[in-house]
Protein backbone atom coordinates (compact mmCIF):
# COMPACT_ATOMS: atom_id res chain seq x y z
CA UNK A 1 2.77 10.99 35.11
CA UNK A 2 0.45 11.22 32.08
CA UNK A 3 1.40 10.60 28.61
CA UNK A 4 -0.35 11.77 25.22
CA UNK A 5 -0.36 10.50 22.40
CA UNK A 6 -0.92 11.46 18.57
CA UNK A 7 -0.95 15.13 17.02
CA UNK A 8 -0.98 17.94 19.39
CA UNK A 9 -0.95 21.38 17.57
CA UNK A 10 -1.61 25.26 18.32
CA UNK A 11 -1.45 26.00 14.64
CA UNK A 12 -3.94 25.55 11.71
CA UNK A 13 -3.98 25.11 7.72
CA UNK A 14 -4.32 28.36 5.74
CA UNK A 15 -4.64 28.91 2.06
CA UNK A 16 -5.75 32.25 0.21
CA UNK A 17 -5.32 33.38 -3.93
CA UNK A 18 -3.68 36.89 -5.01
CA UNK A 19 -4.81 38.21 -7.99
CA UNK A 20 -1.46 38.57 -9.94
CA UNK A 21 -2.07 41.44 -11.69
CA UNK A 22 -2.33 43.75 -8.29
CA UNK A 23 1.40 42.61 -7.97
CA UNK A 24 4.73 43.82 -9.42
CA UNK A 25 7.37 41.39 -10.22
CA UNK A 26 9.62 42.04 -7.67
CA UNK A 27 6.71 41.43 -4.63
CA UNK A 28 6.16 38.12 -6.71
CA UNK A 29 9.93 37.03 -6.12
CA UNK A 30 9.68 38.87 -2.39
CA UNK A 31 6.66 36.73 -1.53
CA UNK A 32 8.09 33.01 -3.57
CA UNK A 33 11.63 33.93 -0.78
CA UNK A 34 9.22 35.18 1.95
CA UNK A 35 11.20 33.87 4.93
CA UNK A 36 14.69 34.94 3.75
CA UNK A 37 13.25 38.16 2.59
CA UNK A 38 11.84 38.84 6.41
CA UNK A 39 14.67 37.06 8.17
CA UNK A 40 16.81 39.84 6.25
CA UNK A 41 14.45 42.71 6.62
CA UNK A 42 14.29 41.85 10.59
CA UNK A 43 10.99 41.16 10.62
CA UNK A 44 10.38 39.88 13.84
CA UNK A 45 6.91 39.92 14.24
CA UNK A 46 6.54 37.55 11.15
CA UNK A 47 9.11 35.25 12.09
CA UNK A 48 8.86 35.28 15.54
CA UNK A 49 8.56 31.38 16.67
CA UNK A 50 9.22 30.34 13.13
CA UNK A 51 11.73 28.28 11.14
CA UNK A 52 12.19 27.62 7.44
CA UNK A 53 9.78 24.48 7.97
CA UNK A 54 6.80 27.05 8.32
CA UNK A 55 7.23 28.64 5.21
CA UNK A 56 4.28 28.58 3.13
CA UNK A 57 3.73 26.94 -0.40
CA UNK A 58 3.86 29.42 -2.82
CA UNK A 59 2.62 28.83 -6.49
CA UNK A 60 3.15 32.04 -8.71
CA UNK A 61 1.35 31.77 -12.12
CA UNK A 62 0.49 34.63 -14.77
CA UNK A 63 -2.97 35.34 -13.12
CA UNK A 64 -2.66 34.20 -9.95
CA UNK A 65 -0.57 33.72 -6.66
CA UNK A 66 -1.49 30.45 -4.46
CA UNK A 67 -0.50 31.05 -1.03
CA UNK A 68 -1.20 27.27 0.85
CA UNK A 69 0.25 26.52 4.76
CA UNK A 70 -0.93 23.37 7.09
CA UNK A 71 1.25 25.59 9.86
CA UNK A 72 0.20 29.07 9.96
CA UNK A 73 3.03 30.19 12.25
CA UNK A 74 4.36 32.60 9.67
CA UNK A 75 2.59 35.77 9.41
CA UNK A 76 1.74 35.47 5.59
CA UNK A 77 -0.75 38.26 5.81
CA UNK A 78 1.58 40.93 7.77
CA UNK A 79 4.51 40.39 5.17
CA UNK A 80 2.22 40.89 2.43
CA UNK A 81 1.37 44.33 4.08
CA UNK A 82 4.94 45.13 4.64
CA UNK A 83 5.64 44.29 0.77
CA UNK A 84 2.76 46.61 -0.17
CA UNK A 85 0.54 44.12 -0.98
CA UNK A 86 -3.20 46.09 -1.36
CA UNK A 87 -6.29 44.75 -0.24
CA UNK A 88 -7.54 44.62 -3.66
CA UNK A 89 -5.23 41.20 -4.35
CA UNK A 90 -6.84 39.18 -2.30
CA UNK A 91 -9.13 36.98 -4.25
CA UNK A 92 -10.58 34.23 -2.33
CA UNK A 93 -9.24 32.47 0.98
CA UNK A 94 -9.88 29.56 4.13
CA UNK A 95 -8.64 28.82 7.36
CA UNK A 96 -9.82 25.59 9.26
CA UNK A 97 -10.53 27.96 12.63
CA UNK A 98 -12.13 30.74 10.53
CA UNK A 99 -13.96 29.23 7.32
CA UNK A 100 -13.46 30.97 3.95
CA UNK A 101 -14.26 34.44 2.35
CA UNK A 102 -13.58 37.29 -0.34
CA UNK A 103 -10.98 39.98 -0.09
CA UNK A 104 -8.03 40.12 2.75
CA UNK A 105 -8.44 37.78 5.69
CA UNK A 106 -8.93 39.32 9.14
CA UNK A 107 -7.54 36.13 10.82
């Protein structure tokens, strides 16, 4: 029998920036609550093989939304989609198996 040792993961650190003013107040509070909000709205292909320990940091400020995860398993960018969430938000983002870029990530 073989046995590993240290980290072994299938999942990867995300972070992007919203543009605040591309979002109404109530998709700000949707996205700070974004796994009770899908959990409630059924939203199985976000959640699926999730728990509340994947949910991702979310710092909402006047001009902009940070969105930061070291376990992507959460589908961030569909839920944003689902909440309306345009294109046009997304400022700047990075992904340690896809690098960084402008406007919505195609990760």
């Amino acid at each position: 029998m073989k046995l590993r040792l240290g980290l072994v993961s299938n999942s990867s650190s995300a972070s992007f920036v919203l543009d605040r003013s591309y979002l109404a107040d109530s998709q700000a509070r949707m996205l700070k609550d974004h796994y009770n909000v899908a959990t409630a709205m059924r939203l199985t292909n976000v959640i699926e093989h999730t728990t509340p320990a994947d949910k991702w940091q979310i710092t909402v400020t006047d001009m902009v939304i940070e969105c930061s995860t070291f376990m992507d398993n959460f589908d961030l960018v569909t839920f944003l989609s689902v909440i309306n969430v345009h294109d046009e938000a997304y400022l700047v983002w990075e992904h340690s198996n896809h690098g960084r870029g402008r406007g919505k990530p195609e990760w």
